[in-house]
PDB file of N, CA and C in Angstrom:
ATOM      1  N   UNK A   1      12.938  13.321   1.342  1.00  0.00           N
ATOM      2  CA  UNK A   1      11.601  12.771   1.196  1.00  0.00           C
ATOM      3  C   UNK A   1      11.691  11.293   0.804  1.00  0.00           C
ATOM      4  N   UNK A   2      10.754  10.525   1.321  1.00  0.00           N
ATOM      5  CA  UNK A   2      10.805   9.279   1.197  1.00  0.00           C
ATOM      6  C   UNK A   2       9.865   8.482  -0.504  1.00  0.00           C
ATOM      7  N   UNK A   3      10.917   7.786  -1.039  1.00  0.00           N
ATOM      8  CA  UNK A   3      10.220   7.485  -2.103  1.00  0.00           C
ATOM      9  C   UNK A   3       9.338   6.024  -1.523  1.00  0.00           C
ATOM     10  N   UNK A   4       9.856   4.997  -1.093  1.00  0.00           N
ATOM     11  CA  UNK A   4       9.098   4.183  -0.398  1.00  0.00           C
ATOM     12  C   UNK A   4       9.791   3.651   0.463  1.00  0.00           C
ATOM     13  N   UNK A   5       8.776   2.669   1.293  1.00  0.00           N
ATOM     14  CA  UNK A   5       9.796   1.841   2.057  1.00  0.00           C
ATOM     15  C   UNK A   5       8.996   0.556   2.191  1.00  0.00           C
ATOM     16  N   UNK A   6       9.784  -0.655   2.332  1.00  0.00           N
ATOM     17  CA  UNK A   6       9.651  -2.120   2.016  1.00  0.00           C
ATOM     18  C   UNK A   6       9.928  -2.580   2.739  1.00  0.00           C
ATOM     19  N   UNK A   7       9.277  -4.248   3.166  1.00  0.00           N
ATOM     20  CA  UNK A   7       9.349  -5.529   4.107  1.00  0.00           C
ATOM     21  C   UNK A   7      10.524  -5.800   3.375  1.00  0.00           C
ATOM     22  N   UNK A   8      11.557  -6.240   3.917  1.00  0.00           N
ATOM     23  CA  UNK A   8      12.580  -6.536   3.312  1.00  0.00           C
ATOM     24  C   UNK A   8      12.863  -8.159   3.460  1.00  0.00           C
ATOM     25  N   UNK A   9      13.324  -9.266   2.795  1.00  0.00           N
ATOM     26  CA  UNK A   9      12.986 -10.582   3.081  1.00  0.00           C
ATOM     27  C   UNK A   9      13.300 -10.829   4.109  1.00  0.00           C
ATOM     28  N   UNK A  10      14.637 -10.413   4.873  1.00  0.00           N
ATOM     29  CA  UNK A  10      15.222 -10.411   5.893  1.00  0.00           C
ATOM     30  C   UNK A  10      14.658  -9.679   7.191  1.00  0.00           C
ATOM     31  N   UNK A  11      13.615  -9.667   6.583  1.00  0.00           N
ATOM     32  CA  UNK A  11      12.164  -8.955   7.979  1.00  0.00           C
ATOM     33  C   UNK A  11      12.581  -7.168   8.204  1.00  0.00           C
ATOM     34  N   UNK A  12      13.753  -6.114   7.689  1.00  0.00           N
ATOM     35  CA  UNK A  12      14.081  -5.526   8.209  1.00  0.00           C
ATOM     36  C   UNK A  12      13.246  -4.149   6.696  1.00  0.00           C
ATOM     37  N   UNK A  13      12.975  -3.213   7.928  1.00  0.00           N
ATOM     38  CA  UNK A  13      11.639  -2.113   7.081  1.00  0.00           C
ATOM     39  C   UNK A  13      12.825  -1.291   6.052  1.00  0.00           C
ATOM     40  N   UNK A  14      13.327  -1.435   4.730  1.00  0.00           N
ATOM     41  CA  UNK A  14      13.578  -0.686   3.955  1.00  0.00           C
ATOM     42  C   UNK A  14      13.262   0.615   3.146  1.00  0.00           C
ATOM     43  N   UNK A  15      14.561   1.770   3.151  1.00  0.00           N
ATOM     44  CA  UNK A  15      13.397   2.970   2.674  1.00  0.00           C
ATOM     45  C   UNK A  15      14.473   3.536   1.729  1.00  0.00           C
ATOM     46  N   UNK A  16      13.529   3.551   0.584  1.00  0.00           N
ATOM     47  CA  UNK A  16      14.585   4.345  -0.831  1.00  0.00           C
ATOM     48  C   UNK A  16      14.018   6.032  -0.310  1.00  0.00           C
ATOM     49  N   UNK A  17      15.372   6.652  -0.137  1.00  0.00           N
ATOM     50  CA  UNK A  17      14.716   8.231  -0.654  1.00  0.00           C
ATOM     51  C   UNK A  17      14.946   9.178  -1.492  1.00  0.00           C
ATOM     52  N   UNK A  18      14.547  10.260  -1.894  1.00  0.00           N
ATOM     53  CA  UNK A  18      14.281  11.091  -3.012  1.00  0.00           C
ATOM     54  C   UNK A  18      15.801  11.382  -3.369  1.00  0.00           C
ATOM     55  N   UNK A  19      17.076  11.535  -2.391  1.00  0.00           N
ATOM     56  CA  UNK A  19      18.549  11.616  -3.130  1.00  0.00           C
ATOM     57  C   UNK A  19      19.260   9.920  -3.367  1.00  0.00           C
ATOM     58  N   UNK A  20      18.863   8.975  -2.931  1.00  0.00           N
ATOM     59  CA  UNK A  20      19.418   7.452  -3.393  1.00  0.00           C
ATOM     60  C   UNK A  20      18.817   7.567  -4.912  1.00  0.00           C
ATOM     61  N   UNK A  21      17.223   7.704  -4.684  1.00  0.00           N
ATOM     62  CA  UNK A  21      16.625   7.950  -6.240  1.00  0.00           C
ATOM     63  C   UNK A  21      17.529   8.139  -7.136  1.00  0.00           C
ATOM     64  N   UNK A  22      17.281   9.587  -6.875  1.00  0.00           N
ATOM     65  CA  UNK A  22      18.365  10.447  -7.764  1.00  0.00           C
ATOM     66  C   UNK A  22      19.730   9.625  -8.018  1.00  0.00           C
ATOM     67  N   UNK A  23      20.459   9.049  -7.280  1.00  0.00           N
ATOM     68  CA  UNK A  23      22.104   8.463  -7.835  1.00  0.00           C
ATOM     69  C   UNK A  23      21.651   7.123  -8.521  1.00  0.00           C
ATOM     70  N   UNK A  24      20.417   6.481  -7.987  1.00  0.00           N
ATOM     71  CA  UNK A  24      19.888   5.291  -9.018  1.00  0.00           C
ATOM     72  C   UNK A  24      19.866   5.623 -10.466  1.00  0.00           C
ATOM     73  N   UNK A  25      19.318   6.349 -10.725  1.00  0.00           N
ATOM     74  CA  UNK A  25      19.023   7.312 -12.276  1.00  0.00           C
ATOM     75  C   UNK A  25      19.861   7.595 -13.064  1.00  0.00           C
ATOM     76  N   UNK A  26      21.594   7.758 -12.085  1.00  0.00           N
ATOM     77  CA  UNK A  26      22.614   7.822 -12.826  1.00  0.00           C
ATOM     78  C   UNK A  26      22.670   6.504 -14.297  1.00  0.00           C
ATOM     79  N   UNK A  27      22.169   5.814 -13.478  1.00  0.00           N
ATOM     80  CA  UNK A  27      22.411   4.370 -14.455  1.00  0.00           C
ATOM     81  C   UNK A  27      20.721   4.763 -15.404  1.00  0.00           C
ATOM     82  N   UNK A  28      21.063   5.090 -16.630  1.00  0.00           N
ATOM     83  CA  UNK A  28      19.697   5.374 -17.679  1.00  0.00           C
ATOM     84  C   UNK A  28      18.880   4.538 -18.061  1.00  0.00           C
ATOM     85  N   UNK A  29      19.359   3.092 -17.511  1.00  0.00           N
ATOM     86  CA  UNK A  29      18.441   1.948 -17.736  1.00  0.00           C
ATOM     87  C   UNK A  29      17.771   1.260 -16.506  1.00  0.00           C
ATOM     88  N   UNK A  30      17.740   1.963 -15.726  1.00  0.00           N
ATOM     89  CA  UNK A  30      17.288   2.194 -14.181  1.00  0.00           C
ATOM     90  C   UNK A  30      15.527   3.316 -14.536  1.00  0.00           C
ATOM     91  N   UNK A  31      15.539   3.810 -15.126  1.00  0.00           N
ATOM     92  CA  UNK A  31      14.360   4.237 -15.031  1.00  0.00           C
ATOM     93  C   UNK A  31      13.388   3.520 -15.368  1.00  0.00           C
ATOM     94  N   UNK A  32      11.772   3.661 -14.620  1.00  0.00           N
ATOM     95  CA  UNK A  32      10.786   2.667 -15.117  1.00  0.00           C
ATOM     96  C   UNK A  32      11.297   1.463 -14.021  1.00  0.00           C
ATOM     97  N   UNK A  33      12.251   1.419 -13.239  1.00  0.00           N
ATOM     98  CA  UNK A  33      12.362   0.584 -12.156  1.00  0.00           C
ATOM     99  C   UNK A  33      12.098  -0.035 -11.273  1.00  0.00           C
ATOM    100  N   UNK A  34      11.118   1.136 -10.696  1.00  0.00           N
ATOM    101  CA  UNK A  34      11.650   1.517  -9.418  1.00  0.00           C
ATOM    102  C   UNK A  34      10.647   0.112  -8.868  1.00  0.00           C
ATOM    103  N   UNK A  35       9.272  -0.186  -9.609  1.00  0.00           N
ATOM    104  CA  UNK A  35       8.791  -1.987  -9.351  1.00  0.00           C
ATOM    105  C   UNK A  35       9.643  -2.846  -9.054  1.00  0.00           C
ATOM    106  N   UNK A  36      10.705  -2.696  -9.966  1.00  0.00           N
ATOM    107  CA  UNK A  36      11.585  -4.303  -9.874  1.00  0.00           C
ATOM    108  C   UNK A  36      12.567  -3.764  -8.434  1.00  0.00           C
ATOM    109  N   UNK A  37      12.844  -2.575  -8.293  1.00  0.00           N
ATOM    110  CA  UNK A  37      13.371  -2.560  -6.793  1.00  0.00           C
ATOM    111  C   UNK A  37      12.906  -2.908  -5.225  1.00  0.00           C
ATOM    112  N   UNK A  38      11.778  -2.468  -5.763  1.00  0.00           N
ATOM    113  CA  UNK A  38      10.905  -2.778  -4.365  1.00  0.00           C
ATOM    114  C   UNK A  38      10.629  -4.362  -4.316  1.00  0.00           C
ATOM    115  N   UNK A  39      10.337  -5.235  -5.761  1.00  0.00           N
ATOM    116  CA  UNK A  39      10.379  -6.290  -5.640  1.00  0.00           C
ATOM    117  C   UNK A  39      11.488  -7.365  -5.575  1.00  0.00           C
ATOM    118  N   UNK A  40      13.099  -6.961  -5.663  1.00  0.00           N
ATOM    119  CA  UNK A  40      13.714  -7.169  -5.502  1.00  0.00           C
ATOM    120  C   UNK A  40      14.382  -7.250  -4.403  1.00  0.00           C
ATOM    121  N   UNK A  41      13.671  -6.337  -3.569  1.00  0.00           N
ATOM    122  CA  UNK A  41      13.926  -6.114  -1.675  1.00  0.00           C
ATOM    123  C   UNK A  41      12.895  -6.831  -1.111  1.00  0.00           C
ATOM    124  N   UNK A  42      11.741  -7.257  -2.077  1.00  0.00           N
ATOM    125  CA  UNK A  42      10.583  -7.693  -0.631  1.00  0.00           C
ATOM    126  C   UNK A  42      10.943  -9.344  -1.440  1.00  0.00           C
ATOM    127  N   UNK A  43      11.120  -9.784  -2.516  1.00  0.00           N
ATOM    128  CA  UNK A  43      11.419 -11.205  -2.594  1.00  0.00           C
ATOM    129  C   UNK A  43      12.179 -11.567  -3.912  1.00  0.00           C
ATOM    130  N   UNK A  44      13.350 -11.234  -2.781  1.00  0.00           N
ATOM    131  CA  UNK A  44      14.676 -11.518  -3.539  1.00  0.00           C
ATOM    132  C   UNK A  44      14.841 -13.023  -4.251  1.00  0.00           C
ATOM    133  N   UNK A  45      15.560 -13.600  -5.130  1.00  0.00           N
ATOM    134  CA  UNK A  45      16.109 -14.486  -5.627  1.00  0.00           C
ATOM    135  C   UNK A  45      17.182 -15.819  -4.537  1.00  0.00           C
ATOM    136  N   UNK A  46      18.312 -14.209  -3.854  1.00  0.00           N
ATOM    137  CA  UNK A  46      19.020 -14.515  -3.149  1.00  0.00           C
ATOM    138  C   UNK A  46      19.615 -13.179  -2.382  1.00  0.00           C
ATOM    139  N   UNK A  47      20.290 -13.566  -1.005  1.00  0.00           N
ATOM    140  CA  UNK A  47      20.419 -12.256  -0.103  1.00  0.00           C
ATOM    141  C   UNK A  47      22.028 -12.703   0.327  1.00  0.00           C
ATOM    142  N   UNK A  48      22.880 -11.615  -0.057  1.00  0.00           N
ATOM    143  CA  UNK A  48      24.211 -11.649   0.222  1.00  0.00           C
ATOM    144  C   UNK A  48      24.940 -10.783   1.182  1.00  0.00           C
ATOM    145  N   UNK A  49      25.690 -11.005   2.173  1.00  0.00           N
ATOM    146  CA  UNK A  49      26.535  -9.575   2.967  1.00  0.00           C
ATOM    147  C   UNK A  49      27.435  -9.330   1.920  1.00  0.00           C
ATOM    148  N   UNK A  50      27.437  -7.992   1.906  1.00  0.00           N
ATOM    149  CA  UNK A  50      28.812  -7.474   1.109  1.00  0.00           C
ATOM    150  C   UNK A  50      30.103  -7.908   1.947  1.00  0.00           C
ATOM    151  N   UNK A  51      31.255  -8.273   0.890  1.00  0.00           N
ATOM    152  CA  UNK A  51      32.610  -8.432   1.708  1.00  0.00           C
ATOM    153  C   UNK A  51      33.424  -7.526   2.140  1.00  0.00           C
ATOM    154  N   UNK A  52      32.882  -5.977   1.632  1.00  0.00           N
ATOM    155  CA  UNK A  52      33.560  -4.802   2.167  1.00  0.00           C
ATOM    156  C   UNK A  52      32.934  -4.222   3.348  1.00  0.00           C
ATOM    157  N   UNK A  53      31.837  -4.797   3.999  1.00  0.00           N
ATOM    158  CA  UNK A  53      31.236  -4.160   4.577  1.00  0.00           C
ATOM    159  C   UNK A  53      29.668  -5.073   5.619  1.00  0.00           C
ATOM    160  N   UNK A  54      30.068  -5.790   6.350  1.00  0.00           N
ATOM    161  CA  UNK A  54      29.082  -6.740   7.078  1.00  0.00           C
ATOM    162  C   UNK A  54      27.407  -5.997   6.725  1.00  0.00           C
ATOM    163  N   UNK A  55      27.361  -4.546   7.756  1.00  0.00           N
ATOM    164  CA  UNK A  55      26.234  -3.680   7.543  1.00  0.00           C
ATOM    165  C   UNK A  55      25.607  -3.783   6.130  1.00  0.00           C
ATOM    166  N   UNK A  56      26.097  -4.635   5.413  1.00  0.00           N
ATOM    167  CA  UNK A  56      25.578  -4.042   4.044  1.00  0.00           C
ATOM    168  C   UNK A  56      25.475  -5.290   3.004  1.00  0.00           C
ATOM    169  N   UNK A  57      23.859  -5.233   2.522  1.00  0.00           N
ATOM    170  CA  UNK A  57      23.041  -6.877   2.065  1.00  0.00           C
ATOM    171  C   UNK A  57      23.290  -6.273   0.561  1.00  0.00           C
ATOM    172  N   UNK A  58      23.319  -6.969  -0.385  1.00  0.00           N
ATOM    173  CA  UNK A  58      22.844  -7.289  -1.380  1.00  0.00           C
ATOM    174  C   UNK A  58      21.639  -8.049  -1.891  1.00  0.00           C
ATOM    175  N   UNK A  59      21.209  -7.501  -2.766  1.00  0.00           N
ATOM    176  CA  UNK A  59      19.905  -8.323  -3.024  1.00  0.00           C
ATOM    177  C   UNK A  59      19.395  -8.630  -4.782  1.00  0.00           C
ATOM    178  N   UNK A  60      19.223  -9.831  -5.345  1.00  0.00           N
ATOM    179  CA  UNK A  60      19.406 -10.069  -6.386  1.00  0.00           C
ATOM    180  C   UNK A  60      18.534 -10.810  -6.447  1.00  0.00           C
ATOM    181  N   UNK A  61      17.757 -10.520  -7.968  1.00  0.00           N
ATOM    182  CA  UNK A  61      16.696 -11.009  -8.522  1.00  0.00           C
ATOM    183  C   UNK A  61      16.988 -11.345 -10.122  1.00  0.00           C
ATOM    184  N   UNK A  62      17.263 -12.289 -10.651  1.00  0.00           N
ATOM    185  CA  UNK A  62      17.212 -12.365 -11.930  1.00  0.00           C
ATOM    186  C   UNK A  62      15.767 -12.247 -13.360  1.00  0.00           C
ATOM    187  N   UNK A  63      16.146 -11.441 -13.868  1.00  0.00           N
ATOM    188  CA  UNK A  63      14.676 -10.559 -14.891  1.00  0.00           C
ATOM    189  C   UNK A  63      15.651 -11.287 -16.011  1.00  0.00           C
ATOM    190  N   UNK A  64      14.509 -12.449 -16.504  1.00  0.00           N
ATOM    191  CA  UNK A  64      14.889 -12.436 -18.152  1.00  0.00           C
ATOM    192  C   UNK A  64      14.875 -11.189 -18.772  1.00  0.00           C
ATOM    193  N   UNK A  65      13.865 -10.061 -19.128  1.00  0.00           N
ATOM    194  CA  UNK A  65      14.147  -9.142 -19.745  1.00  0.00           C
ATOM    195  C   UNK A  65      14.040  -8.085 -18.867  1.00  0.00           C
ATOM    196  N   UNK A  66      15.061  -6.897 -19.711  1.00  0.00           N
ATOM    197  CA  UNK A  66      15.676  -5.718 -18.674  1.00  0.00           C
ATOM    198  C   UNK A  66      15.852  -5.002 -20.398  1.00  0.00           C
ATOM    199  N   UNK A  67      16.013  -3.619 -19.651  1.00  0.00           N
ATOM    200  CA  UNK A  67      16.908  -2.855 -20.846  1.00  0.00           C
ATOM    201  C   UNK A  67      18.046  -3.387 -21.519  1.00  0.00           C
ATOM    202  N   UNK A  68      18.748  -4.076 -20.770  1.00  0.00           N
ATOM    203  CA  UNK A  68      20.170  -4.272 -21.286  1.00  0.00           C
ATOM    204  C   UNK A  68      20.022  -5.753 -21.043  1.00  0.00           C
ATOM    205  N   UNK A  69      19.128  -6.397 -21.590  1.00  0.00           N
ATOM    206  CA  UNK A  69      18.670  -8.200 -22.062  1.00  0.00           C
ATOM    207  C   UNK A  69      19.064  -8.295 -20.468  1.00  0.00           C
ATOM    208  N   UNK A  70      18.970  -9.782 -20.136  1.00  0.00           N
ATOM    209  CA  UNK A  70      18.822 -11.011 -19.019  1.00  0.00           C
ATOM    210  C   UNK A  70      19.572 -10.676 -18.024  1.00  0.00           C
ATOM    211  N   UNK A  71      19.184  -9.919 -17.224  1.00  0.00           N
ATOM    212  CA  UNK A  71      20.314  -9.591 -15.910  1.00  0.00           C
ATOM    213  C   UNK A  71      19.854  -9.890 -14.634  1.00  0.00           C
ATOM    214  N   UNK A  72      20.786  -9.788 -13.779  1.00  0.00           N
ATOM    215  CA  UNK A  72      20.407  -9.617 -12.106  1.00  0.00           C
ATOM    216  C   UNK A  72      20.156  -8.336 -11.678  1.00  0.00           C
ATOM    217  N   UNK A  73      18.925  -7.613 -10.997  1.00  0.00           N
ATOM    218  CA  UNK A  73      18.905  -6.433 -10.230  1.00  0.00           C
ATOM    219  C   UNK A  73      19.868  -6.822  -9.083  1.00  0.00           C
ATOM    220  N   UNK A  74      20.037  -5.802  -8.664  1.00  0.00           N
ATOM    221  CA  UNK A  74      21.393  -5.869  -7.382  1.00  0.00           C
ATOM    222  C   UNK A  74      20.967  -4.575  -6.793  1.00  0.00           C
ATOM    223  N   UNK A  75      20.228  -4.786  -5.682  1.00  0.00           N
ATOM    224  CA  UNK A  75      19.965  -3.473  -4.889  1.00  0.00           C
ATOM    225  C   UNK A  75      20.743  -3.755  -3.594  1.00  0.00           C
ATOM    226  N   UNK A  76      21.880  -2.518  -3.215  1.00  0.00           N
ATOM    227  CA  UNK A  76      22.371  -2.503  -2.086  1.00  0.00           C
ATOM    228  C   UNK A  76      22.063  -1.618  -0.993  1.00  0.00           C
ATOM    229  N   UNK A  77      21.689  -2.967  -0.198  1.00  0.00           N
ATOM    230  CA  UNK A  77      20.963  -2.040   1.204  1.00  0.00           C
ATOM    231  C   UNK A  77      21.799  -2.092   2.366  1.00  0.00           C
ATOM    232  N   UNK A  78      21.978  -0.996   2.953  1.00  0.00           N
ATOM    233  CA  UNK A  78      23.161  -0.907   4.258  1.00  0.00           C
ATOM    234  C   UNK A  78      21.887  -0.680   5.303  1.00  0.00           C
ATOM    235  N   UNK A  79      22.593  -1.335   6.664  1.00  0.00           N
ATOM    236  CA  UNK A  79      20.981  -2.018   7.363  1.00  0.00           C
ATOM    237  C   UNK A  79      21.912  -1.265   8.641  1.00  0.00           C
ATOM    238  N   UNK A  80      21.188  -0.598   9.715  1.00  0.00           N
ATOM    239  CA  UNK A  80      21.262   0.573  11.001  1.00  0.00           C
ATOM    240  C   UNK A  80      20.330  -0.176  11.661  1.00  0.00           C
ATOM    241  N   UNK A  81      20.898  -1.110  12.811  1.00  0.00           N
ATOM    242  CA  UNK A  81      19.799  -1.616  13.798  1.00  0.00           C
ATOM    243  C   UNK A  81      18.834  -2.161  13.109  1.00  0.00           C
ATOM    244  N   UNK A  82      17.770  -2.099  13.247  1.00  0.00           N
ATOM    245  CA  UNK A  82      16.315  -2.497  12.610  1.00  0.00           C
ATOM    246  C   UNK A  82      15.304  -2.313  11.295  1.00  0.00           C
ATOM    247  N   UNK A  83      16.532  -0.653  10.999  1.00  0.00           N
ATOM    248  CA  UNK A  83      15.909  -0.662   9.410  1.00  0.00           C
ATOM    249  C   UNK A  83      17.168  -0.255   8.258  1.00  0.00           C
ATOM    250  N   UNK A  84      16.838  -0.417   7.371  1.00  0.00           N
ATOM    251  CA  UNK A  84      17.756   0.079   6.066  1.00  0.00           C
ATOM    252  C   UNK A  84      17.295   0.481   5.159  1.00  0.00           C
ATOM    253  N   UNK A  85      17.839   1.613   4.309  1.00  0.00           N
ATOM    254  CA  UNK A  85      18.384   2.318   3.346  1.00  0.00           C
ATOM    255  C   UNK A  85      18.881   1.767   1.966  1.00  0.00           C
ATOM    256  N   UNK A  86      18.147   1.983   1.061  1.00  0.00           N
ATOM    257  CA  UNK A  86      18.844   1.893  -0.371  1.00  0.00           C
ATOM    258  C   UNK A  86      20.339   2.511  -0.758  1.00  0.00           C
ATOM    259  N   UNK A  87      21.347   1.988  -1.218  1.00  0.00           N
ATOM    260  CA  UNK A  87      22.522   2.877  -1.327  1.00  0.00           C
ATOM    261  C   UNK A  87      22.020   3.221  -2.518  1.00  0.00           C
ATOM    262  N   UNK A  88      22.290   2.023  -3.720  1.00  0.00           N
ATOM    263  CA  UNK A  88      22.097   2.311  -4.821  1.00  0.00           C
ATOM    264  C   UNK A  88      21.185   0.651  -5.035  1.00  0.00           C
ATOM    265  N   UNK A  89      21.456   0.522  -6.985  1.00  0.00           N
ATOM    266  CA  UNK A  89      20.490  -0.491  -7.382  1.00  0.00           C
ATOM    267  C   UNK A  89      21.025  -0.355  -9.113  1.00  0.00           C
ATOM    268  N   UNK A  90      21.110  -1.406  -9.341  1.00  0.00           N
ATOM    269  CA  UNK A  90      21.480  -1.431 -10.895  1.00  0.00           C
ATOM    270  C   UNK A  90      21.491  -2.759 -11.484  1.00  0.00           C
ATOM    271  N   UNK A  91      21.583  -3.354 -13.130  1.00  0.00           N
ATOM    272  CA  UNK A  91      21.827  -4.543 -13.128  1.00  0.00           C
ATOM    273  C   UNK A  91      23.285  -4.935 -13.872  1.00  0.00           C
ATOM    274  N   UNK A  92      23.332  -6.137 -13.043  1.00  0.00           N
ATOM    275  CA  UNK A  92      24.620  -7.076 -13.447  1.00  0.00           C
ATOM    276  C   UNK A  92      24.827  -8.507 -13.963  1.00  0.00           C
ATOM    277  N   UNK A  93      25.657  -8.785 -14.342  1.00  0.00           N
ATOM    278  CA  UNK A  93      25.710  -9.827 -15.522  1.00  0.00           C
ATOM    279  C   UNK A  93      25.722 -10.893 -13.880  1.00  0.00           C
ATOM    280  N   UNK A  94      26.102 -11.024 -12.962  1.00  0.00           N
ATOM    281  CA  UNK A  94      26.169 -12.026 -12.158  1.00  0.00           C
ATOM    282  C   UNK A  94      25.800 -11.635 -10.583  1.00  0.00           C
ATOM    283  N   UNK A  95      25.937 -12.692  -9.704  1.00  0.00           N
ATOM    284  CA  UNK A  95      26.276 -12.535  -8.374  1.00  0.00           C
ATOM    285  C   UNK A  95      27.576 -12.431  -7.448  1.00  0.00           C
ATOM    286  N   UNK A  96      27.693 -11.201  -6.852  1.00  0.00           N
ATOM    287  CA  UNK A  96      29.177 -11.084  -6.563  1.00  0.00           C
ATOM    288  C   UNK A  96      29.042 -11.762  -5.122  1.00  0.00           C
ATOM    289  N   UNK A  97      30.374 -12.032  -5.088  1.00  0.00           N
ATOM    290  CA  UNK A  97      31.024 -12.961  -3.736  1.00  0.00           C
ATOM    291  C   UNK A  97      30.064 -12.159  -2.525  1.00  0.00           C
ATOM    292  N   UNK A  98      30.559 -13.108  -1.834  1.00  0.00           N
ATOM    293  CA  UNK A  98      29.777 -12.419  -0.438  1.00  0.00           C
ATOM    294  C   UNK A  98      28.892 -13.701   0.355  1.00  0.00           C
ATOM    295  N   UNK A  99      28.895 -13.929   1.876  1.00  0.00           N
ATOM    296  CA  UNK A  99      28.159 -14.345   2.577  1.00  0.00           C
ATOM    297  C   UNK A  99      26.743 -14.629   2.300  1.00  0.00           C
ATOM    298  N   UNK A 100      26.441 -15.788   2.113  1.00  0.00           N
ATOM    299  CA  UNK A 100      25.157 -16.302   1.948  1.00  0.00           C
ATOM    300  C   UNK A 100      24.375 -16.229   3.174  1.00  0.00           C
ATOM    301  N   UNK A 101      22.997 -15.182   2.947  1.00  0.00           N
ATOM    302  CA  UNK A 101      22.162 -14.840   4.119  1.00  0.00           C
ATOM    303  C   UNK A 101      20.974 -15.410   3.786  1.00  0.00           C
ATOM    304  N   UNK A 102      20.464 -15.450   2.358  1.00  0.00           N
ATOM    305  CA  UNK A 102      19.596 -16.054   2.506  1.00  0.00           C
ATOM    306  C   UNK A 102      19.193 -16.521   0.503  1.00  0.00           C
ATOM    307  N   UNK A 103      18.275 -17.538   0.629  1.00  0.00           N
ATOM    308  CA  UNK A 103      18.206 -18.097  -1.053  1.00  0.00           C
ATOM    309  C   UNK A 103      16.789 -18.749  -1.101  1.00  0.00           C
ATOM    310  N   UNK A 104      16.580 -18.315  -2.238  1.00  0.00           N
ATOM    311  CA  UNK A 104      15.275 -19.008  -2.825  1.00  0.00           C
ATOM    312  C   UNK A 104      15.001 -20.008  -2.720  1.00  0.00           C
ATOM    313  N   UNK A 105      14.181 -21.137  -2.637  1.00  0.00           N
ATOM    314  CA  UNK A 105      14.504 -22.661  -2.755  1.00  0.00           C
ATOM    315  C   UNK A 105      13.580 -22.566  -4.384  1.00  0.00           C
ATOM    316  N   UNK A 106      14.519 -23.837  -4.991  1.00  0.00           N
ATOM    317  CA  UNK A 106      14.013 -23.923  -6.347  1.00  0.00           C
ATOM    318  C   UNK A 106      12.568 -24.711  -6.632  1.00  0.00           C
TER     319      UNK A 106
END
């Protein structure tokens, strides 16, 4: 079942569903989220390819406050032709390496 699905900055239709949910949740400071995910996919900060894996964007938004103080959301979306999939989503102290696809202007 589909929890939602999102304009993704990169124009491509994103869809979290009811088992990605579920492995998001693993992380306990992930709940009460699920806003900053969807807004983290429709207007990211900055948009990265993963280096393990072309198919697959990163997306990062920096939140002064979070559960765990000043972090980056990092939602990873693996993209099939025209639309993509949430893998997971959590936050991190930085931005990991990877191909610059796309960036905020300041």
């Amino acid at each position: 079942m589909v929890v939602f699905k999102v304009i993704s900055k990169v124009g491509k239709v994103v869809t979290l569903d009811e088992n990605r949910w579920r492995h998001v949740l693993e992380h306990p400071e992930m709940r009460n989220q699920l806003d900053r995910i969807k807004e983290t996919v429709a207007n990211p900060d900055e948009v990265r390819e993963s280096v393990h894996d072309f198919s697959v964007l990163l997306f990062y938004k920096l939140y002064t406050e979070t559960p765990v103080t000043e972090k980056y959301l990092l939602v990873v979306v693996k993209i099939l032709d025209r639309e993509g999939f949430i893998v997971t989503a959590f936050f991190t102290d930085r931005v990991k390496k990877g191909g610059l696809v796309w960036k905020k202007r300041p």
